[in-house]
C-alpha atoms as a PDB file:
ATOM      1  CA  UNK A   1      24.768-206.080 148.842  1.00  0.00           C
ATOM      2  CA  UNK A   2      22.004-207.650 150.488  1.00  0.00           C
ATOM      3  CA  UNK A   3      19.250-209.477 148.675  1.00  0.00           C
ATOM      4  CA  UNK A   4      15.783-210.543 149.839  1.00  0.00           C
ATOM      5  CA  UNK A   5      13.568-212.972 148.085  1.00  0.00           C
ATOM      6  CA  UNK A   6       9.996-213.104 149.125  1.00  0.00           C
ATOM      7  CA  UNK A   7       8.421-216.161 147.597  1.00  0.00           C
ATOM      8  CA  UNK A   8       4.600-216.951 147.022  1.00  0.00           C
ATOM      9  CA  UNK A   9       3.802-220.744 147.339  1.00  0.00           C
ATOM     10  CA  UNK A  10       0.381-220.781 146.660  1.00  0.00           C
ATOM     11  CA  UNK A  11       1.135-218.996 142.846  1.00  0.00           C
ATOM     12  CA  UNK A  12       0.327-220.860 139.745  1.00  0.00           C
ATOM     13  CA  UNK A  13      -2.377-222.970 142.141  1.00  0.00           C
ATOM     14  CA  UNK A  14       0.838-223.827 144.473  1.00  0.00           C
ATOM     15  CA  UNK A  15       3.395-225.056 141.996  1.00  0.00           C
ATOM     16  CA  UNK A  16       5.661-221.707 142.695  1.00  0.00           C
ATOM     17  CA  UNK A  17       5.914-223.615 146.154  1.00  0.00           C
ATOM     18  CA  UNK A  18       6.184-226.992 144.681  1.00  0.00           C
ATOM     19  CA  UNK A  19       9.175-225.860 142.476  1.00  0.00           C
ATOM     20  CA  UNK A  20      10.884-223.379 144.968  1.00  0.00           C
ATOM     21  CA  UNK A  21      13.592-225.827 145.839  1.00  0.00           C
ATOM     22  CA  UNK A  22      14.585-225.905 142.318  1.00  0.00           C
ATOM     23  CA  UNK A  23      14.222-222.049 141.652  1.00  0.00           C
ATOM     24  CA  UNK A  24      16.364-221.357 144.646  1.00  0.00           C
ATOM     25  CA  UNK A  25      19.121-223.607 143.388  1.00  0.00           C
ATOM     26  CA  UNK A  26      18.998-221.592 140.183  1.00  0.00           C
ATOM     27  CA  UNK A  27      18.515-218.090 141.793  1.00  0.00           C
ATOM     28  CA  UNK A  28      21.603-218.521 143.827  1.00  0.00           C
ATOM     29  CA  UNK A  29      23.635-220.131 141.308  1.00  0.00           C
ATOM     30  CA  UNK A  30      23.149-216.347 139.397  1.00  0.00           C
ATOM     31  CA  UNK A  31      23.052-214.018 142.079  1.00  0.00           C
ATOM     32  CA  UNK A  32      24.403-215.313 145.435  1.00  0.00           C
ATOM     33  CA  UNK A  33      23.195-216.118 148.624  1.00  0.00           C
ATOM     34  CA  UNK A  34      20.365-214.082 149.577  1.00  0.00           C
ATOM     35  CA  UNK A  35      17.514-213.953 152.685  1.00  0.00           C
ATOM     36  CA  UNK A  36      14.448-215.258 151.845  1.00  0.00           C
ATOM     37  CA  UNK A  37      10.643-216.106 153.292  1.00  0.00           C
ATOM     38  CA  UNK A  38       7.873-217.544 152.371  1.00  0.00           C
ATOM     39  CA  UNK A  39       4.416-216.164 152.564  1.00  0.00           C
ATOM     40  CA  UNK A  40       1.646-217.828 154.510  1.00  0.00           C
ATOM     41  CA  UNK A  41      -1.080-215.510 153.890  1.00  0.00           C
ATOM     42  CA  UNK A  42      -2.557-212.767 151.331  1.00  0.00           C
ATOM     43  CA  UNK A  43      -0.717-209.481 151.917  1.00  0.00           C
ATOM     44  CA  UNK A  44       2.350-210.862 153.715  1.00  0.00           C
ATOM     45  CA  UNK A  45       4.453-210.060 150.849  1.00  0.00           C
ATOM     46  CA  UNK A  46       4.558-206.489 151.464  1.00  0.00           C
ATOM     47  CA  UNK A  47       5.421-206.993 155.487  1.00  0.00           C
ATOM     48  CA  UNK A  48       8.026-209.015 155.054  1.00  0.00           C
ATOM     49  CA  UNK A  49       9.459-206.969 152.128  1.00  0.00           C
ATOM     50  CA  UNK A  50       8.985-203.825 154.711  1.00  0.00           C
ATOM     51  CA  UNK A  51      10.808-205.785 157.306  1.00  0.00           C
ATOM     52  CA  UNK A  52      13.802-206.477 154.920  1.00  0.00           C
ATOM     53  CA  UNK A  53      14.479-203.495 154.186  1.00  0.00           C
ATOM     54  CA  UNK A  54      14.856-202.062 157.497  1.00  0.00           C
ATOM     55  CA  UNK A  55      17.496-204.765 157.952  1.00  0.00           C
ATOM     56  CA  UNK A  56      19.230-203.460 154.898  1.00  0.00           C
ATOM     57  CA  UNK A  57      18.323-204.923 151.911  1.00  0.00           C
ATOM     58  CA  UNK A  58      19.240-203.144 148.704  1.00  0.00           C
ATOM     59  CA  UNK A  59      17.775-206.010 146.649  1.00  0.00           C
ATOM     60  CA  UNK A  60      14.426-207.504 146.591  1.00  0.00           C
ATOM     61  CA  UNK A  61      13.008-210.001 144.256  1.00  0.00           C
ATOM     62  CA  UNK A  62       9.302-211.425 144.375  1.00  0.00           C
ATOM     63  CA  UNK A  63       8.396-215.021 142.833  1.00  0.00           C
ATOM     64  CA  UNK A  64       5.063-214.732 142.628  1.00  0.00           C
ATOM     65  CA  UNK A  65       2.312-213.824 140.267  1.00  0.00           C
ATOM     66  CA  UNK A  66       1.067-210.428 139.461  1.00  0.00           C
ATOM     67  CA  UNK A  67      -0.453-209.938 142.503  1.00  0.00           C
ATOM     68  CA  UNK A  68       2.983-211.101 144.365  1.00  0.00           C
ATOM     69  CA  UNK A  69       4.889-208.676 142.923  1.00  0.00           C
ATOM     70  CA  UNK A  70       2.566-205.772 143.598  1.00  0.00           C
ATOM     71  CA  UNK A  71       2.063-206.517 147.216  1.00  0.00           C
ATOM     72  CA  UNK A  72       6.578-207.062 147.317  1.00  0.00           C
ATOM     73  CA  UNK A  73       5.927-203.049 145.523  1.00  0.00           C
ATOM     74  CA  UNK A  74       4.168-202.240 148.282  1.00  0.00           C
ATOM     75  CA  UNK A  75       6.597-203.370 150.993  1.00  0.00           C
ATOM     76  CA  UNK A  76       9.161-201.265 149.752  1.00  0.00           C
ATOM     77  CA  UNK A  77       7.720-198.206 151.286  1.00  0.00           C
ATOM     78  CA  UNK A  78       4.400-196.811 152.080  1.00  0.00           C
ATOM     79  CA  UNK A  79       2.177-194.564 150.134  1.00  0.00           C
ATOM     80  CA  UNK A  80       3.358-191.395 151.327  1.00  0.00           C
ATOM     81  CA  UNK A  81       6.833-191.582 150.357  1.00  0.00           C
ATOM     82  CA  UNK A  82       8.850-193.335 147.421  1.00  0.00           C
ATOM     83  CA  UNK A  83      10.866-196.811 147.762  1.00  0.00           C
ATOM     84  CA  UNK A  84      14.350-195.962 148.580  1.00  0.00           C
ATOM     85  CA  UNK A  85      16.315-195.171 145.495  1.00  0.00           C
ATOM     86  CA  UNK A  86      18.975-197.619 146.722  1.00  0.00           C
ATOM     87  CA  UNK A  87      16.946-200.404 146.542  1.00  0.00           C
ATOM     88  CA  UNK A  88      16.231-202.185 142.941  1.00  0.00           C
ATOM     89  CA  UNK A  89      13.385-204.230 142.851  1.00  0.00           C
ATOM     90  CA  UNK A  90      12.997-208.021 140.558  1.00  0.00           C
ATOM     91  CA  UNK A  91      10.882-210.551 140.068  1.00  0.00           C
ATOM     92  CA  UNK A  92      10.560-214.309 138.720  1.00  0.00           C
ATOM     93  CA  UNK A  93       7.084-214.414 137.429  1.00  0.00           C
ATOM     94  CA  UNK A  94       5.207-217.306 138.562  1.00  0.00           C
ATOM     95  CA  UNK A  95       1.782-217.284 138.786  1.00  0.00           C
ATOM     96  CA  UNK A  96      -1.581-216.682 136.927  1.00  0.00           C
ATOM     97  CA  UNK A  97      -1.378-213.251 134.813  1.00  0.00           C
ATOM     98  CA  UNK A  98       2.056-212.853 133.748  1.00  0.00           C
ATOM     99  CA  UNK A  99       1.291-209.181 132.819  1.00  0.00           C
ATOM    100  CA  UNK A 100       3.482-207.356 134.158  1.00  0.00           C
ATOM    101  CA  UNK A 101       6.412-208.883 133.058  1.00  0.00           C
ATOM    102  CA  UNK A 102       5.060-208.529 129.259  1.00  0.00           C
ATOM    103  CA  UNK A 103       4.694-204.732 129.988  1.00  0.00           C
ATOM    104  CA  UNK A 104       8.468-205.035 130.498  1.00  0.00           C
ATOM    105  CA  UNK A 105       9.150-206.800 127.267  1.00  0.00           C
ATOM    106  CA  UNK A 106      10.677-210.184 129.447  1.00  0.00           C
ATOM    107  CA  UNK A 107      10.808-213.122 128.331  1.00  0.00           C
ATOM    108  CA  UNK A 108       8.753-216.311 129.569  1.00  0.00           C
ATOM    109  CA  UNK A 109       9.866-218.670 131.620  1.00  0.00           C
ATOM    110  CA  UNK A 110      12.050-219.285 135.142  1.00  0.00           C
ATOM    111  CA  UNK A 111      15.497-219.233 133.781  1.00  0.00           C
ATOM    112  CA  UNK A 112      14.941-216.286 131.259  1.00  0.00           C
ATOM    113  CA  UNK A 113      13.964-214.116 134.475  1.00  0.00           C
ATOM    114  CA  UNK A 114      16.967-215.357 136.063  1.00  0.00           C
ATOM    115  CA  UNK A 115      19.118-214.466 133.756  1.00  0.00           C
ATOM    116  CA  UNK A 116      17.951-210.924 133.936  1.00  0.00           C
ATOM    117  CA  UNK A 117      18.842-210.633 137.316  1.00  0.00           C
ATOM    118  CA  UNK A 118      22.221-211.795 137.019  1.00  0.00           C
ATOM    119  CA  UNK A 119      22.766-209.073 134.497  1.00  0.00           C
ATOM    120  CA  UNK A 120      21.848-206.167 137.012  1.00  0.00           C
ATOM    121  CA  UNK A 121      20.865-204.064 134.899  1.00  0.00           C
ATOM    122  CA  UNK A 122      18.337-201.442 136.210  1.00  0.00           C
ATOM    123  CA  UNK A 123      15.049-199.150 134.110  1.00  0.00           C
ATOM    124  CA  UNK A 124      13.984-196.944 136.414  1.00  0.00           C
ATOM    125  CA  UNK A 125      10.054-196.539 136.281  1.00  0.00           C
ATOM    126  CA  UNK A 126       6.699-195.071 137.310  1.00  0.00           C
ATOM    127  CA  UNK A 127       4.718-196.246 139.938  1.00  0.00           C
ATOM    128  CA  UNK A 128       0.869-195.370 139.888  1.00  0.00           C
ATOM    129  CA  UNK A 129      -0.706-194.085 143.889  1.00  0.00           C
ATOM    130  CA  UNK A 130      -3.989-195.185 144.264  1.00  0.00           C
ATOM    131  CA  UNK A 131      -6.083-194.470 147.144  1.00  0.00           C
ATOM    132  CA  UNK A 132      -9.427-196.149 147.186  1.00  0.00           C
ATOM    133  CA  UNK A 133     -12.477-197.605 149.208  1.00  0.00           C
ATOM    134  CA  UNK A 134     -11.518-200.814 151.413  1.00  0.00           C
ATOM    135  CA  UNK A 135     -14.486-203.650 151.619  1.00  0.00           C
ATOM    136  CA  UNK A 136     -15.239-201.955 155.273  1.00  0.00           C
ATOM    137  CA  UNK A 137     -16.100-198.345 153.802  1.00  0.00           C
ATOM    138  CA  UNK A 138     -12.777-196.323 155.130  1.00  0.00           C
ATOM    139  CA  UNK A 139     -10.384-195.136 152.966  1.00  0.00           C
ATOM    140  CA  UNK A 140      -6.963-196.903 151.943  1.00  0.00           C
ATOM    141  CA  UNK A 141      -3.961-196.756 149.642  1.00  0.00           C
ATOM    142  CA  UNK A 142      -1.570-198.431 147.918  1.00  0.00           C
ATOM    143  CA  UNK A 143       0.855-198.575 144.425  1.00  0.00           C
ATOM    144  CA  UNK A 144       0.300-199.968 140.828  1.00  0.00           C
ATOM    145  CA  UNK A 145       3.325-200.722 138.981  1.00  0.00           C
ATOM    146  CA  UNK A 146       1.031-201.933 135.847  1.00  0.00           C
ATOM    147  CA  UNK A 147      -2.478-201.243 135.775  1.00  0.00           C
ATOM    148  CA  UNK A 148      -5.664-200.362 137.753  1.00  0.00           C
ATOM    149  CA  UNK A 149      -8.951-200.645 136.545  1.00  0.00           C
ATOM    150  CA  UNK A 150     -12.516-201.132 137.268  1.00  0.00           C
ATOM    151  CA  UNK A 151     -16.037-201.983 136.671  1.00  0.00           C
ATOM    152  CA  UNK A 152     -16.188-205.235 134.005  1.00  0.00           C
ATOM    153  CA  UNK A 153     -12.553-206.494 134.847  1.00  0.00           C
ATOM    154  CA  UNK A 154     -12.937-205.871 138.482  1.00  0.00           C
ATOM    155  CA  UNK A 155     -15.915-208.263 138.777  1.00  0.00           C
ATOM    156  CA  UNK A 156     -13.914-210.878 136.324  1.00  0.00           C
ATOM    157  CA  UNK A 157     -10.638-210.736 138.448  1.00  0.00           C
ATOM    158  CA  UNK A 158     -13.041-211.473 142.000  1.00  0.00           C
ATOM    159  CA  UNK A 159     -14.320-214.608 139.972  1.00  0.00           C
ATOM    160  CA  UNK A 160     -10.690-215.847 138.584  1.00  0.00           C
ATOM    161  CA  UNK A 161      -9.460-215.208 141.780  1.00  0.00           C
ATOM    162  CA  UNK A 162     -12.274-217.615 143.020  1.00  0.00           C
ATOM    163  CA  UNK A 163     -11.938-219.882 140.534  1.00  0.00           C
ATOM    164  CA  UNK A 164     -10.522-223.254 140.860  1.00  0.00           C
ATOM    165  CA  UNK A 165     -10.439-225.453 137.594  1.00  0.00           C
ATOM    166  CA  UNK A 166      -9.839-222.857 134.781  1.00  0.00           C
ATOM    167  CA  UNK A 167      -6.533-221.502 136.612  1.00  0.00           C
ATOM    168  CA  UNK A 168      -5.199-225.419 136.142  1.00  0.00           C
ATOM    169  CA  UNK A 169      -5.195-224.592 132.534  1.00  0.00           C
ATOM    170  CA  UNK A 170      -3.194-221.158 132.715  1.00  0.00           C
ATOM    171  CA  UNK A 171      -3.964-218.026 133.175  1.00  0.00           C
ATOM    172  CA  UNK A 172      -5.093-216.581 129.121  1.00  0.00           C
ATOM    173  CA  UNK A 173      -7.710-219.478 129.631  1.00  0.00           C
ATOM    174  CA  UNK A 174      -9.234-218.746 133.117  1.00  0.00           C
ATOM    175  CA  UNK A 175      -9.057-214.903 132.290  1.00  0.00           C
ATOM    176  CA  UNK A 176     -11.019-215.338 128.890  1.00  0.00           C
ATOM    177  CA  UNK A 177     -13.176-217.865 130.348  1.00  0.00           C
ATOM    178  CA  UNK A 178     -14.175-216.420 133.210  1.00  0.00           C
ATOM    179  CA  UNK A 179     -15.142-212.756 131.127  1.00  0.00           C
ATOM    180  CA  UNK A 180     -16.754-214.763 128.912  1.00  0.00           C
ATOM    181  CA  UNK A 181     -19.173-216.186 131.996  1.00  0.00           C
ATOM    182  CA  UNK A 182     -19.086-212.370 133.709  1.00  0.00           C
ATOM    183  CA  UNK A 183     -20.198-210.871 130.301  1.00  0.00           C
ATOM    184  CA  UNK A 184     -23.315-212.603 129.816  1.00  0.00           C
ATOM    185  CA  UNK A 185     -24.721-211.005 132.753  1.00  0.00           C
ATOM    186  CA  UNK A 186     -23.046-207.609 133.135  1.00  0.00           C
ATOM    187  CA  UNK A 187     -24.786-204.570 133.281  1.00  0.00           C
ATOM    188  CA  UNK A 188     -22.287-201.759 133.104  1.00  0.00           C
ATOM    189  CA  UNK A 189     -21.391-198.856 135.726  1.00  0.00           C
ATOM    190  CA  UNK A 190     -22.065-194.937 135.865  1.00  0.00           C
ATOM    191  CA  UNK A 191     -19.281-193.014 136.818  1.00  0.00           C
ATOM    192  CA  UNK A 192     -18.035-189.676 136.553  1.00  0.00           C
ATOM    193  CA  UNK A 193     -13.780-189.859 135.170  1.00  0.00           C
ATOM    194  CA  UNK A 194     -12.153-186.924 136.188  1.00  0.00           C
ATOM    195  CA  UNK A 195      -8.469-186.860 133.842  1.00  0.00           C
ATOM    196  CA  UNK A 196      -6.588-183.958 134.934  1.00  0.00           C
ATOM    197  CA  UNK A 197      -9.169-181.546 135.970  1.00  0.00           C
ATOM    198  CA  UNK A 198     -11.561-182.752 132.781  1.00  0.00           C
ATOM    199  CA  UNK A 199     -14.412-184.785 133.499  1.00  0.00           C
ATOM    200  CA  UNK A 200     -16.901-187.278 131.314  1.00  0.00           C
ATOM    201  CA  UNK A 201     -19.873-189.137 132.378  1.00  0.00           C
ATOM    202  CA  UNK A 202     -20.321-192.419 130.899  1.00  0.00           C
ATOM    203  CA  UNK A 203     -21.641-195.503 131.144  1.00  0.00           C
ATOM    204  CA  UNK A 204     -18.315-198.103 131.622  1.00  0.00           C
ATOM    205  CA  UNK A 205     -18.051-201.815 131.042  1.00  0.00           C
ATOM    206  CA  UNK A 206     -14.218-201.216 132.356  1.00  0.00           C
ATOM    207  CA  UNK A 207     -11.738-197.988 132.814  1.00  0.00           C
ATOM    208  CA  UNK A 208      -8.284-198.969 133.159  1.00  0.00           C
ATOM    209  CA  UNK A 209      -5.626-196.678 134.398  1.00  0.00           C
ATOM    210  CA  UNK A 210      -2.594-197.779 132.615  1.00  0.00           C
ATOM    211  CA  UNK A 211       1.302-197.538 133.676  1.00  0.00           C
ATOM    212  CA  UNK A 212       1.820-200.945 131.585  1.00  0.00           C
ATOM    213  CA  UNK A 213       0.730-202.114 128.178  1.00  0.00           C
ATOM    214  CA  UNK A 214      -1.055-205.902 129.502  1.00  0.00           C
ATOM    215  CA  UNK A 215      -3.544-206.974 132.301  1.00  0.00           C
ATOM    216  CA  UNK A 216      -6.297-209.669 132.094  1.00  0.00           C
ATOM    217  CA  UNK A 217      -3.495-213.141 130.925  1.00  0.00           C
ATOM    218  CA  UNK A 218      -2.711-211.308 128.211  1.00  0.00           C
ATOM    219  CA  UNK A 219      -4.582-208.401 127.587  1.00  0.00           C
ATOM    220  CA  UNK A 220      -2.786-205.795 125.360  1.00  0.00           C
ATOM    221  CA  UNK A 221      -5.536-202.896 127.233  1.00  0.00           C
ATOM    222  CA  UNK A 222      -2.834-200.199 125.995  1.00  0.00           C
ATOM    223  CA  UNK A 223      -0.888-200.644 123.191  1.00  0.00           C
ATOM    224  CA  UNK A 224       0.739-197.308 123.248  1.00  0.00           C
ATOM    225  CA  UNK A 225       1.544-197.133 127.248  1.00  0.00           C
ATOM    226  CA  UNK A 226       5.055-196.206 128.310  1.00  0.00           C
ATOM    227  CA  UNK A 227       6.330-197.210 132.120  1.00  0.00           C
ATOM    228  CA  UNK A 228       8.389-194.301 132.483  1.00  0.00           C
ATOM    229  CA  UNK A 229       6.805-191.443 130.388  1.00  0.00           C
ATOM    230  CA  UNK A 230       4.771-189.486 133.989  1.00  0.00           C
ATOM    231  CA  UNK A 231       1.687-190.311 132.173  1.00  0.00           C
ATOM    232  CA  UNK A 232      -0.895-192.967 132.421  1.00  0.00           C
ATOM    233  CA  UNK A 233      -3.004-193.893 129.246  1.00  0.00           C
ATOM    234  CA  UNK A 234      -6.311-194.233 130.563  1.00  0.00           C
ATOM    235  CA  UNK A 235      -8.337-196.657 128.419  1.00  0.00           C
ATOM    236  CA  UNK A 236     -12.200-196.700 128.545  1.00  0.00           C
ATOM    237  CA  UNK A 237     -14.676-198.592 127.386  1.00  0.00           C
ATOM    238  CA  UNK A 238     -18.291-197.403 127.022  1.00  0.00           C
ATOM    239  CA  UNK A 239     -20.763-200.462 127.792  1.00  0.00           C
ATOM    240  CA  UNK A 240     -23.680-199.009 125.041  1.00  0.00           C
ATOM    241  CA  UNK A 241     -23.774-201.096 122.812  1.00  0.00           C
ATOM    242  CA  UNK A 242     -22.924-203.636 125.319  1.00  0.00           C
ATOM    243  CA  UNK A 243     -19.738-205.547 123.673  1.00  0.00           C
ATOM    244  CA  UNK A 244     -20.085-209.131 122.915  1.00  0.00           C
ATOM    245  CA  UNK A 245     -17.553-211.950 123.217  1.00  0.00           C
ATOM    246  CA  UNK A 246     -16.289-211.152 119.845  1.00  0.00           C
ATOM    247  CA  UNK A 247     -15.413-207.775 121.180  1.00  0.00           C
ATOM    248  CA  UNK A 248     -13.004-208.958 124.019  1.00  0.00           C
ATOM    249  CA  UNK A 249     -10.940-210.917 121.947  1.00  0.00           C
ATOM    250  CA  UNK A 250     -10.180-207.731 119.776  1.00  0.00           C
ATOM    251  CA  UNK A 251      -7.943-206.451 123.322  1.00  0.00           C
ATOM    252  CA  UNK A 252      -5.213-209.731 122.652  1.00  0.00           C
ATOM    253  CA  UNK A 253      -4.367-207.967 119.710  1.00  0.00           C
ATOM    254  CA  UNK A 254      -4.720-204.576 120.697  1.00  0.00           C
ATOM    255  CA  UNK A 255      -7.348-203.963 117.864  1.00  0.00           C
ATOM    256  CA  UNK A 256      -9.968-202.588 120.582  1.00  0.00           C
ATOM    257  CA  UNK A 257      -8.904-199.242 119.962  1.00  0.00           C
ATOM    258  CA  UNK A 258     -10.592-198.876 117.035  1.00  0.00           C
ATOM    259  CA  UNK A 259     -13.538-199.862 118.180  1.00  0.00           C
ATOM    260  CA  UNK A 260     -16.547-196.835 118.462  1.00  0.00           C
ATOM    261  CA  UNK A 261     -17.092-197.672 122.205  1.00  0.00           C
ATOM    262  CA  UNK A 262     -13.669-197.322 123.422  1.00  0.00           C
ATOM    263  CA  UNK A 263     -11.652-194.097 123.845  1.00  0.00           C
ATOM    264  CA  UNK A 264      -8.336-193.324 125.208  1.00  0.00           C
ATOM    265  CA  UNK A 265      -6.822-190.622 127.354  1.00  0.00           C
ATOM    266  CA  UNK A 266      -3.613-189.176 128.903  1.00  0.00           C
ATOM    267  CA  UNK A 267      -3.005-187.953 132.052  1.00  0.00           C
ATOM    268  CA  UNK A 268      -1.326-187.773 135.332  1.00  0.00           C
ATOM    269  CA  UNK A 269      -3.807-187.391 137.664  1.00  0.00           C
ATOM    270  CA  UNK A 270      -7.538-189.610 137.355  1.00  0.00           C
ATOM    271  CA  UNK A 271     -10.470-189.398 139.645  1.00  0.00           C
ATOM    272  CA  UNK A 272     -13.371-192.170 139.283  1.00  0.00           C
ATOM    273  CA  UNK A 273     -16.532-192.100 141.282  1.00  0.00           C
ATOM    274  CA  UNK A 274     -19.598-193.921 141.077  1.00  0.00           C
ATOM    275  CA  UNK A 275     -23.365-192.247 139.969  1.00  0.00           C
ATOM    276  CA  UNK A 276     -25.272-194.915 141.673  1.00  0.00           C
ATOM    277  CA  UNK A 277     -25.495-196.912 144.799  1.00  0.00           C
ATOM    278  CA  UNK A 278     -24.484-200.112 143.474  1.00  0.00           C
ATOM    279  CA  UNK A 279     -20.495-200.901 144.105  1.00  0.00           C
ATOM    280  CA  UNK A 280     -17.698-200.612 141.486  1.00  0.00           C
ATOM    281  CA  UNK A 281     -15.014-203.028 142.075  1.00  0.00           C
ATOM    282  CA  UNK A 282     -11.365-202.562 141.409  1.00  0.00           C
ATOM    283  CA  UNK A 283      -8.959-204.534 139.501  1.00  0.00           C
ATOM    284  CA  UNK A 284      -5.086-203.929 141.153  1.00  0.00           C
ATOM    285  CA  UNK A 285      -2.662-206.136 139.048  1.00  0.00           C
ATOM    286  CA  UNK A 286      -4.811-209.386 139.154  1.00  0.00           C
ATOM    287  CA  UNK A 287      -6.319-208.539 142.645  1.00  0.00           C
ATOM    288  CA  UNK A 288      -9.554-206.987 143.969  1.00  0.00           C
ATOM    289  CA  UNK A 289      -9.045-204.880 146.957  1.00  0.00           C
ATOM    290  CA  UNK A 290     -11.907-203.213 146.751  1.00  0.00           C
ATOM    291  CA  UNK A 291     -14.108-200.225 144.993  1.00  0.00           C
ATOM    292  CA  UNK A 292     -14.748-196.409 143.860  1.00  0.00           C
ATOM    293  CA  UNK A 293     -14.679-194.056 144.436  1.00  0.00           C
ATOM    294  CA  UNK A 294     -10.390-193.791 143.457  1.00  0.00           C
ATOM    295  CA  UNK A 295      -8.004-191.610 142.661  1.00  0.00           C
ATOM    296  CA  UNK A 296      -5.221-192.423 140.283  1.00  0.00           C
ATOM    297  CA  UNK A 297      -2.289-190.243 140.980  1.00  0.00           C
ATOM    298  CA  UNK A 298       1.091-191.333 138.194  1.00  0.00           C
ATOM    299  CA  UNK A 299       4.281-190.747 139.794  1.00  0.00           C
ATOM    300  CA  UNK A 300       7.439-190.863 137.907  1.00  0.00           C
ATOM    301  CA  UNK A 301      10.714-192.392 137.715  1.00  0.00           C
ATOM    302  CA  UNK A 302      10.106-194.224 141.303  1.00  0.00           C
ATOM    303  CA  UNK A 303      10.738-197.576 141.028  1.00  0.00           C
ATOM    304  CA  UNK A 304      13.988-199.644 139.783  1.00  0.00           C
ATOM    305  CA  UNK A 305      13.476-202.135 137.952  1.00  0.00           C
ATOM    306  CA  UNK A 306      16.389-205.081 137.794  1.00  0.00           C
ATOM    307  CA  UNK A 307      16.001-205.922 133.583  1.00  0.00           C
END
């Protein structure tokens, strides 16, 4: 069986590079010999992963951070059909977030991830379709494996993503720190949430659309989201009263959801657009591709998962 690694060396602020030589002595040691590449550029990850699997993978694996492993996602087919279901999909987390892989329940660390691929073991899981507005007004699409979300945490993940000195210190620090900063001057959005047919008007410091239980370093946004249940848990939080430092540190725990300003929903289907003129950026698993209006479309069991 062939396996593809796609490999991110500017994660983690370049040490996924710096300590590739080392992973790939490890990573073969479990699995084999497999292909692999190295990206040079953001979004590269998905064309080479596209390119692999013409040539026959069956396996790919993504080193990478959060944002690696959603563009490797995206490689494995485009929007308007599922990835093959002979391909399984892994990843060695290595990078600023680590969300996804605590959605998943895996462990920390190079060799634990390792380990998980040697096992092959396979969940198969839901992947979310979003199709949004690209920074040059047309329309484009792509897939969420964990979580999309907008408004407060889409203007936090542009400055992160920006940021230089807080990522040296991991990423629960330059997330929190960087809110922190972004709160003190944050306004909130208008938008109109349309859940399955069912719409409410509100004023948002963030929405999240939620496949997985983590985003933001740590984040526990949904506490009770399941990756393979054909539903997301849609998670919003209403900006009046505007929530205070104090308020974001209830979401490590999970405690938010008993605060009065948030409210959470289930569907399959979610439709955001924007009341005002003024843009509404998106958060996509650590990255900010661009704004609403989106639609959140949940569809199941299409994704294997090596675990």
């Amino acid at each position: 069986m062939k396996t593809f690694v796609v490999v991110n060396p500017a994660a983690a602020g370049g040490r996924a590079g710096k300590h590739w030589p080392r992973i790939s002595r490890e990573l073969k040691s479990a699995i084999g010999d497999f292909d692999s590449a190295l990206t040079k550029r953001p979004g590269e990850a998905s064309a080479l992963v596209r390119n692999a699997i013409a040539n026959g993978a069956k396996t790919v694996i993504a080193v990478g951070g959060d944002g690696t492993i959603n563009e490797a996602v995206n490689g494995l087919s485009n929007t308007d059909a599922l990835p093959p279901g002979d391909v399984s999909f892994g990843f060695v987390m290595y990078g600023t977030g680590g969300d996804f892989r605590r959605s998943l329940d895996f462990p920390k660390g190079v060799s634990a991830a390792i380990e998980r691929l040697k096992s092959g073991r396979t969940q198969v899981i839901d992947l979310g379709r979003l199709s949004y507005t690209a920074p040059n007004g047309t329309k484009a699409q792509r897939w969420f494996n964990n979580i999309s979300s907008f408004g407060f945490s889409g203007e936090v993940v542009r400055a992160v993503n920006a940021a230089r000195f807080s990522k040296l210190l991991g990423g629960k620090f330059s997330f929190f720190w960087n809110s922190f900063i972004e709160l003190r001057k944050y306004q909130g959005c208008k938008v109109d949430i349309t859940i399955d047919g069912k719409t409410i008007s509100e004023n948002v410091c963030t929405a999240a659309i939620c496949n997985g239980r983590f985003f933001g370093g740590g984040m526990m946004m949904a506490p009770d989201a399941v990756l393979d249940d054909g539903n997301f848990d849609v998670v919003v939080v209403r900006q009046d009263p505007p929530l205070t430092i104090f308020d974001m540190r209830l979401l490590y725990s999970g405690a938010h959801l008993k605060h009065p300003n948030v409210s959470v929903h289930r569907g399959r289907k979610v439709e955001a657009r924007p009341l005002s003129n003024a843009p509404i950026y998106l958060d996509v698993e650590g990255e900010a591709p661009g704004s609403l209006p989106a639609t959140f479309e949940v569809v199941p069991r299409a994704l294997r998962v090596l675990c």
